[in-house]
C-alpha atoms as a PDB file:
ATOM      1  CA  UNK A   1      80.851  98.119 118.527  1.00  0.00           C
ATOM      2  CA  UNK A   2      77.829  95.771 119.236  1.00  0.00           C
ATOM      3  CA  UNK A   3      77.855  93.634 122.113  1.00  0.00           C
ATOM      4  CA  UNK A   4      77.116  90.398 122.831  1.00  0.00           C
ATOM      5  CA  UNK A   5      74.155  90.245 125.006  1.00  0.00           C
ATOM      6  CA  UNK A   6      76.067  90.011 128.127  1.00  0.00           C
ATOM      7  CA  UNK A   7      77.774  86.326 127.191  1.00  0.00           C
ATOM      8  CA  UNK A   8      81.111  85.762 126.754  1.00  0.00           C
ATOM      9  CA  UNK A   9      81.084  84.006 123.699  1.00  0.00           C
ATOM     10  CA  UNK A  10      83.752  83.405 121.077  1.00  0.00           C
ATOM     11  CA  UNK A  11      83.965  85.537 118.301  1.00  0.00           C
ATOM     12  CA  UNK A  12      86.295  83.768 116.787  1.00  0.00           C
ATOM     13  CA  UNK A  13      83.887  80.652 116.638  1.00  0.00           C
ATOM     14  CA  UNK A  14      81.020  83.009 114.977  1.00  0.00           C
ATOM     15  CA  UNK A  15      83.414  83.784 112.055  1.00  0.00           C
ATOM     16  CA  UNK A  16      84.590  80.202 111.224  1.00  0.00           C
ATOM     17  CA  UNK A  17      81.317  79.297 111.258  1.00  0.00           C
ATOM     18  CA  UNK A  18      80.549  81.835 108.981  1.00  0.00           C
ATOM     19  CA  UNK A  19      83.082  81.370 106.874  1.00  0.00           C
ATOM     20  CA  UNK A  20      83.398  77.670 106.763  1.00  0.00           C
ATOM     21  CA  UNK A  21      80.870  77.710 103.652  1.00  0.00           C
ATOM     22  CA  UNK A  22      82.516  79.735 101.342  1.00  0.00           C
ATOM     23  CA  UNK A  23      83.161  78.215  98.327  1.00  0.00           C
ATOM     24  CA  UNK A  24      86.509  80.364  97.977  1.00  0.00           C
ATOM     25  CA  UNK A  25      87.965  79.546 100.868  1.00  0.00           C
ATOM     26  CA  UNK A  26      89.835  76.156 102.304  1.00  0.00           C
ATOM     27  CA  UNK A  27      90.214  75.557 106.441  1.00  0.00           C
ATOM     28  CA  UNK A  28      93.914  74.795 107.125  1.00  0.00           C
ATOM     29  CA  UNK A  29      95.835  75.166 109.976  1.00  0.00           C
ATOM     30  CA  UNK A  30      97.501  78.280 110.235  1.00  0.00           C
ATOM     31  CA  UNK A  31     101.294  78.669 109.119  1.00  0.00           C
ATOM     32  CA  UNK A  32     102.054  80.477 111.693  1.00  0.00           C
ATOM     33  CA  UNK A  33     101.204  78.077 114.002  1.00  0.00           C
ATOM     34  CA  UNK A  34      98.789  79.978 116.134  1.00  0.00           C
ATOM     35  CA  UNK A  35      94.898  78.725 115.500  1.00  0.00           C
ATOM     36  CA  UNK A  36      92.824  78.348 112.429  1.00  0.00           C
ATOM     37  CA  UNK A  37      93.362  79.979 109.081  1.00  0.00           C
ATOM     38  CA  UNK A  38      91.447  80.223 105.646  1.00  0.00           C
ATOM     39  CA  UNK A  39      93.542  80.037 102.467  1.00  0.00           C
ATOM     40  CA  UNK A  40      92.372  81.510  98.786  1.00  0.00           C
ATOM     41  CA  UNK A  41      94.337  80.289  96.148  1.00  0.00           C
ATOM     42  CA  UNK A  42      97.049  78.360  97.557  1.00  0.00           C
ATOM     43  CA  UNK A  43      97.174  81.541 100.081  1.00  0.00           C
ATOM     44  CA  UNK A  44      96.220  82.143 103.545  1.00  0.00           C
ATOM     45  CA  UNK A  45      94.490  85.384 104.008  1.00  0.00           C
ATOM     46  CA  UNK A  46      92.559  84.807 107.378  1.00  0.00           C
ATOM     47  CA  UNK A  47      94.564  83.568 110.181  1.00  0.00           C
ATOM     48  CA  UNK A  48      92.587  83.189 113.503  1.00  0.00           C
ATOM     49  CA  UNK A  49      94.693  84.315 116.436  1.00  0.00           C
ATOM     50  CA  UNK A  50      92.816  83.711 119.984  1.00  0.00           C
ATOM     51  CA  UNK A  51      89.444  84.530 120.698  1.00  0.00           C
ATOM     52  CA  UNK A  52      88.844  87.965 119.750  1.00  0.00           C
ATOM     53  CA  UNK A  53      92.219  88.732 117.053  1.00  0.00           C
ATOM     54  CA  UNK A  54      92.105  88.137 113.084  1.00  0.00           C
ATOM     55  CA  UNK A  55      94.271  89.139 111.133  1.00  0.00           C
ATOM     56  CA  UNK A  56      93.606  89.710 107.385  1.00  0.00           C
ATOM     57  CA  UNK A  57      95.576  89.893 104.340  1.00  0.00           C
ATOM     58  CA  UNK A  58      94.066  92.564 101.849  1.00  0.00           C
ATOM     59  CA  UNK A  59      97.384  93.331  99.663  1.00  0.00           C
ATOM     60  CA  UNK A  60      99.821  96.227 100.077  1.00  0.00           C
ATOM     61  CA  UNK A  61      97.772  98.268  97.481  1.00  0.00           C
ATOM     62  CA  UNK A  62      94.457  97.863  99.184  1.00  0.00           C
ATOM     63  CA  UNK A  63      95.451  98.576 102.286  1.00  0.00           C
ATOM     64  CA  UNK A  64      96.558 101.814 101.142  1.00  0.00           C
ATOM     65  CA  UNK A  65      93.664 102.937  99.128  1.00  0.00           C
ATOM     66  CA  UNK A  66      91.568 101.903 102.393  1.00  0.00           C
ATOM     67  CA  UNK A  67      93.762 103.738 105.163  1.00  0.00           C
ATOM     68  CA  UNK A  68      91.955 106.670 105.430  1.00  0.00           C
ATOM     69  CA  UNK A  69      88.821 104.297 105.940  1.00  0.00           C
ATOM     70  CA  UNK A  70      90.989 102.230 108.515  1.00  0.00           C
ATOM     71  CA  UNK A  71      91.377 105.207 110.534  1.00  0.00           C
ATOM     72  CA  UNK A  72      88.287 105.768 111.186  1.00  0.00           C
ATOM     73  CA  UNK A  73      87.689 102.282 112.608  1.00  0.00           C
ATOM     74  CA  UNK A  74      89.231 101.477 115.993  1.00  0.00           C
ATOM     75  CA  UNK A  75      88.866  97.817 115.675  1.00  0.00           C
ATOM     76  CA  UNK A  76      90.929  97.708 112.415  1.00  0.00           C
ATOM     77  CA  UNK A  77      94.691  98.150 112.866  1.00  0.00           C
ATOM     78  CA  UNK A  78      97.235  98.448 110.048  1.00  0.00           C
ATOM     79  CA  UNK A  79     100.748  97.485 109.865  1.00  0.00           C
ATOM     80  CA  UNK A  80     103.173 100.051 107.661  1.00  0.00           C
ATOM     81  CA  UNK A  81     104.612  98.120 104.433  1.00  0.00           C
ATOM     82  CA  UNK A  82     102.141  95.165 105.011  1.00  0.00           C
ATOM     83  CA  UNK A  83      99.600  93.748 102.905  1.00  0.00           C
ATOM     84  CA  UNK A  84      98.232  92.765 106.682  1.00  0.00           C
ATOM     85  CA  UNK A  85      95.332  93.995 109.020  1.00  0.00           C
ATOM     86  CA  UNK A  86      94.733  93.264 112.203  1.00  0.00           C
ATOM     87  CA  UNK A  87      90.989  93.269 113.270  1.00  0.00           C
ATOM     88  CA  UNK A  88      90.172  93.012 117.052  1.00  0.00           C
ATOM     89  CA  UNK A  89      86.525  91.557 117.818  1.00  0.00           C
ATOM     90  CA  UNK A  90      84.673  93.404 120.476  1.00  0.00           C
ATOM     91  CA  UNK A  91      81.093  92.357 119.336  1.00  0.00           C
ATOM     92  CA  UNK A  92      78.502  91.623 116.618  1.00  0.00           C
ATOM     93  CA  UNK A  93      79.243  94.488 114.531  1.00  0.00           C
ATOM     94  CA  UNK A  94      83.097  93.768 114.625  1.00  0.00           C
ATOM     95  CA  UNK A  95      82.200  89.957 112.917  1.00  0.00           C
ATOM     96  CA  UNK A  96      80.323  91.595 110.235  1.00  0.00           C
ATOM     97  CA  UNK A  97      83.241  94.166 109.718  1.00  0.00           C
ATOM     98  CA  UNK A  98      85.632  91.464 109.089  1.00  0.00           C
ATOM     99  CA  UNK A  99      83.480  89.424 107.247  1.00  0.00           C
ATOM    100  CA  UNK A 100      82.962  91.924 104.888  1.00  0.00           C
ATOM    101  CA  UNK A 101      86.442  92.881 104.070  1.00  0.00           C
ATOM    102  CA  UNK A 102      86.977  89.262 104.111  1.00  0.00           C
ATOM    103  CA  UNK A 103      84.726  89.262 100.848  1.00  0.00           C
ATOM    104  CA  UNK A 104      87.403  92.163  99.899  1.00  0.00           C
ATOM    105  CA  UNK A 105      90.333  90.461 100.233  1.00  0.00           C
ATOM    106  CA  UNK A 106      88.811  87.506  98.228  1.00  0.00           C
ATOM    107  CA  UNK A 107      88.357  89.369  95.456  1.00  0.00           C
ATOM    108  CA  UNK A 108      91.893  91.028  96.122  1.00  0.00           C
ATOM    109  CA  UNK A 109      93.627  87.540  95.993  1.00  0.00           C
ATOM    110  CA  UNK A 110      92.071  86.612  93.056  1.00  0.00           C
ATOM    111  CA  UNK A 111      93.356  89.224  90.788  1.00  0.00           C
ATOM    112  CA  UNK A 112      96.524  89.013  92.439  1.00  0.00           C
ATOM    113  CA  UNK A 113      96.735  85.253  90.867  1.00  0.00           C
ATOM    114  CA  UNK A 114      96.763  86.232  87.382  1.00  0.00           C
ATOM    115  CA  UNK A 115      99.692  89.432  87.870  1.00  0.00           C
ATOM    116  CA  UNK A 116     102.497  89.794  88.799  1.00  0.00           C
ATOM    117  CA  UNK A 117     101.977  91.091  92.623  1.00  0.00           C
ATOM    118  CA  UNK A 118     104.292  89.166  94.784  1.00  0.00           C
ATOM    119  CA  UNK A 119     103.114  86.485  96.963  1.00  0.00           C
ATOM    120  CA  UNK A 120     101.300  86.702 100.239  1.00  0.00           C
ATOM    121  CA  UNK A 121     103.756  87.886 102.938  1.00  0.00           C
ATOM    122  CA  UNK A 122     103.774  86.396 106.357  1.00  0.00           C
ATOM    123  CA  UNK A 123     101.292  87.808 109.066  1.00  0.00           C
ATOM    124  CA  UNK A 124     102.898  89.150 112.768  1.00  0.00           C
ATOM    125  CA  UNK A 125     103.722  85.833 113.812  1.00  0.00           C
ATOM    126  CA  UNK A 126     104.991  84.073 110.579  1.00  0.00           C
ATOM    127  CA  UNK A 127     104.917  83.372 106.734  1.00  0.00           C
ATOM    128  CA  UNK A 128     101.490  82.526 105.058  1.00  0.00           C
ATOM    129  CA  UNK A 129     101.846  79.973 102.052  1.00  0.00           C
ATOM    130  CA  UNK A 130     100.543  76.964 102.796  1.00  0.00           C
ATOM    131  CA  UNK A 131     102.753  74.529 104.003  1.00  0.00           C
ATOM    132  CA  UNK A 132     100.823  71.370 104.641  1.00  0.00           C
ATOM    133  CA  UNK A 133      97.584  69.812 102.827  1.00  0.00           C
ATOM    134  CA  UNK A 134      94.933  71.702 103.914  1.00  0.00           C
ATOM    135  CA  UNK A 135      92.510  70.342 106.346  1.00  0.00           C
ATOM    136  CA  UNK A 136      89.048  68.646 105.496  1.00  0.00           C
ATOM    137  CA  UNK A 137      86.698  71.454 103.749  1.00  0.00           C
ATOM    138  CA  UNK A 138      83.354  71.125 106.239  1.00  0.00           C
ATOM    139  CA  UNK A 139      80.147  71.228 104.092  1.00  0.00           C
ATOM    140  CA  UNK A 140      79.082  74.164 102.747  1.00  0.00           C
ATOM    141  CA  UNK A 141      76.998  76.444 104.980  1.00  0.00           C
ATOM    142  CA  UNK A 142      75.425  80.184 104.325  1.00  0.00           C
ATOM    143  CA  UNK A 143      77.250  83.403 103.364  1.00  0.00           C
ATOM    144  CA  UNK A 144      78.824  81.920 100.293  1.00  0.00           C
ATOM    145  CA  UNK A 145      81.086  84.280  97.476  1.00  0.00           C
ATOM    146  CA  UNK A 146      80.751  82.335  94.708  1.00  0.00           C
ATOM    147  CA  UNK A 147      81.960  83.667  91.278  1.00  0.00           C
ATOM    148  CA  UNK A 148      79.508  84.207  88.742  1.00  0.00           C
ATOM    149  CA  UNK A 149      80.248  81.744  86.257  1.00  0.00           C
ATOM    150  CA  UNK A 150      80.684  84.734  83.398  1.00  0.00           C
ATOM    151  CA  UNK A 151      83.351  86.491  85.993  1.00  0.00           C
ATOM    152  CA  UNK A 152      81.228  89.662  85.139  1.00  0.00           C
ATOM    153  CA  UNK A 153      82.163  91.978  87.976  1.00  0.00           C
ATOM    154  CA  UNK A 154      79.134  93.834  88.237  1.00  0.00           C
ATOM    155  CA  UNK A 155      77.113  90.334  88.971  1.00  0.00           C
ATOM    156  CA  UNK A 156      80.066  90.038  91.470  1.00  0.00           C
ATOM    157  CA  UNK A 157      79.705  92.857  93.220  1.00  0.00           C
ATOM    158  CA  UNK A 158      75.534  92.495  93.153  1.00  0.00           C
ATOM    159  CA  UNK A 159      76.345  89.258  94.796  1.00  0.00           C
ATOM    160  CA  UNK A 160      78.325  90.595  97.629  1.00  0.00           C
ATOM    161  CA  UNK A 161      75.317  93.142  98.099  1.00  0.00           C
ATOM    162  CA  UNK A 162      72.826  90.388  98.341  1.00  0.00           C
ATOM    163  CA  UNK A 163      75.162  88.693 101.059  1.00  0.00           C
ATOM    164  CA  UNK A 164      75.189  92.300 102.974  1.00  0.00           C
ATOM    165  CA  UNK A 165      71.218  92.652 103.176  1.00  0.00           C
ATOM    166  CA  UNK A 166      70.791  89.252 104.263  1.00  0.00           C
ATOM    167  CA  UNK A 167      73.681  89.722 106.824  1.00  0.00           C
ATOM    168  CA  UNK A 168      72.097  92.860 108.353  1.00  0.00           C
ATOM    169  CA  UNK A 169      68.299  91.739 108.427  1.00  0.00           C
ATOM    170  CA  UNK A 170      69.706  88.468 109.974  1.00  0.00           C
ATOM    171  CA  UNK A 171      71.322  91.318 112.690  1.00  0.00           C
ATOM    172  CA  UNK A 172      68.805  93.487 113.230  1.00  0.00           C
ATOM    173  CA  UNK A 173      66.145  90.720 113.171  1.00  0.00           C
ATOM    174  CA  UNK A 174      63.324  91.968 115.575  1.00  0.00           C
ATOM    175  CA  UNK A 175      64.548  95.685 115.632  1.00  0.00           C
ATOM    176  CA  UNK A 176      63.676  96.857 111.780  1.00  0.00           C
ATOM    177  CA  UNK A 177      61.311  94.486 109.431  1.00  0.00           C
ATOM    178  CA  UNK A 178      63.768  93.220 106.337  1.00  0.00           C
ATOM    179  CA  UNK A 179      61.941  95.631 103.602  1.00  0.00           C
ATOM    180  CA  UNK A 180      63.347  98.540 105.922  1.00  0.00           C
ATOM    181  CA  UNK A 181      66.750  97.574 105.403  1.00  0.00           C
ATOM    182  CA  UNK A 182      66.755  96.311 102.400  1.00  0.00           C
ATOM    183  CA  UNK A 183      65.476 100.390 101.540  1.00  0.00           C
ATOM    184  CA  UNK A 184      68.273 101.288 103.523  1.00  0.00           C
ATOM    185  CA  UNK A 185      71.001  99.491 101.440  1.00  0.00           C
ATOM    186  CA  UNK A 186      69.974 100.873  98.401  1.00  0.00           C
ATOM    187  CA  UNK A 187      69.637 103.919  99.172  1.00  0.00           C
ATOM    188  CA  UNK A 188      73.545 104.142 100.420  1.00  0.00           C
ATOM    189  CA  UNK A 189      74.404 102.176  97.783  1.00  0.00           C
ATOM    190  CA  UNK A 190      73.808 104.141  94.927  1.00  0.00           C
ATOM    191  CA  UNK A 191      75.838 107.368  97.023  1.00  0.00           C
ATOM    192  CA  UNK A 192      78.773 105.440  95.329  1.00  0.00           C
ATOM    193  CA  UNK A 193      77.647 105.023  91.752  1.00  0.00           C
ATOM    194  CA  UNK A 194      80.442 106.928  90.452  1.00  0.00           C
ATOM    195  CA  UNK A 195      82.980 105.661  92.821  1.00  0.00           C
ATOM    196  CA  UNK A 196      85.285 103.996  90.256  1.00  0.00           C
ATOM    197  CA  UNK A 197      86.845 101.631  92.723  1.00  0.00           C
ATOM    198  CA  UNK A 198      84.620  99.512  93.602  1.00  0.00           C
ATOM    199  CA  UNK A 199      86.825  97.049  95.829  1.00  0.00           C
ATOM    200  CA  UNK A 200      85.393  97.927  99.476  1.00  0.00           C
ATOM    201  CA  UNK A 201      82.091  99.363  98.494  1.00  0.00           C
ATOM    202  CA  UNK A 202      79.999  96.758  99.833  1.00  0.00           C
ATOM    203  CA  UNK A 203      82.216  97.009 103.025  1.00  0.00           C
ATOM    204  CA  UNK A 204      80.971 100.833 103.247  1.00  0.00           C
ATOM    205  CA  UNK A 205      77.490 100.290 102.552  1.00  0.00           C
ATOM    206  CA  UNK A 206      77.288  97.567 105.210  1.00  0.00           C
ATOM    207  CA  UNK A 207      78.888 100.063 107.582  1.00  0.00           C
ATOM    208  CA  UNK A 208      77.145 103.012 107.144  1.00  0.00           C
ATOM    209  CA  UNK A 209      73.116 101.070 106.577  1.00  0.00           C
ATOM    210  CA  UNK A 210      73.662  99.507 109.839  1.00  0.00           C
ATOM    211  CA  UNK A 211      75.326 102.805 111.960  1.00  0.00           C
ATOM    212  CA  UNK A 212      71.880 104.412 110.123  1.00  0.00           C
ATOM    213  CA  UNK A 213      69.550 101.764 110.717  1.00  0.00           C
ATOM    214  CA  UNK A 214      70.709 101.485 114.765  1.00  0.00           C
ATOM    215  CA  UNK A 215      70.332 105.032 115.186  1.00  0.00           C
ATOM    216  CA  UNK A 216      66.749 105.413 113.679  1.00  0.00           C
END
């Protein structure tokens, strides 16, 4: 995964900070009672456990549609019959990784409000629905998922692709000039026009433009 530069910095910090803007998401103390969380709908799905652990709730379902994707990712770590992922943060390109699927499991929690899926389940160290008011919001920053206000999912999802070029020229700022990787993108993106689940697209694309644009 990408390092740091040689600093020992806290990941953790780099994805509140990038997450504290999202217009989904509220900053509560986690149930659990182990560091920060972010709730989405009543529901934590991102509880912050020490400097370099996350964990992640993506729904049962998800997870197993995206195992075979898991697998391939050492930093991502799944937990049989949980909605749950953990996600260890080595470096840069572990942030971006969660802060992707993050997006996913937005959009996961979401649906889940208006069906009958059963409530979020608790995370390794304990349960997940929200037991306290949650904390002051901070004011709004980057990186945002808001809905389109039609809820068209294609506008959605175009969104979420706008978020990822602007994410990896902010990355690779100095190493490839922005119309490079914004070529890039596309390019991978439309490999998965006829992918009919469209859930962790965006997560794939982000993966596989950067792994190409690195190695250029």
């Amino acid at each position: 995964m990408g390092g740091t530069g040689g600093l020992r910095i806290c990941l953790a910090d780099c994805v509140v900070e990038q997450l504290s803007g999202w217009p989904s998401l509220r900053m509560c103390r986690a149930a659990c009672g182990r560091g920060p969380a972010f709730a989405c709908g009543g529901d934590q799905i991102v509880h912050l456990h020490g400097r370099d652990q996350v964990e992640l709730y993506l729904t049962w379902p998800l997870v197993q549609r995206m195992r075979a994707t898991f697998e391939d990712w050492a930093s991502v770590l799944t937990t049989p019959g949980s909605g749950w992922v953990r996600v260890w943060l080595g470096g840069d390109d572990d942030v971006a990784l969660l802060v992707s699927l993050v997006s996913v499991a937005i959009k996961a929690q979401l649906a889940a409000l208006d069906s009958t899926q059963p409530q979020v389940g608790p995370c390794s160290l304990g349960y997940s629905r929200l037991p306290e008011h949650f904390l002051a919001q901070p004011p709004p920053g980057r990186g945002g998922l808001p809905m389109t206000p039609s809820g068209n999912p294609l506008e959605h999802e175009e969104h979420i692709m706008r978020e990822v070029v602007d994410r990896l020229i902010r990355s690779l700022a100095g190493r490839r000039p922005p119309e490079q990787v914004t070529q890039a993108v596309k390019l991978i993106y439309r490999r998965f026009d006829d992918q009919p689940v469209r859930d962790f697209v965006p997560v794939l694309v982000e993966r596989f433009a950067r792994e190409k644009l690195i190695a250029d």
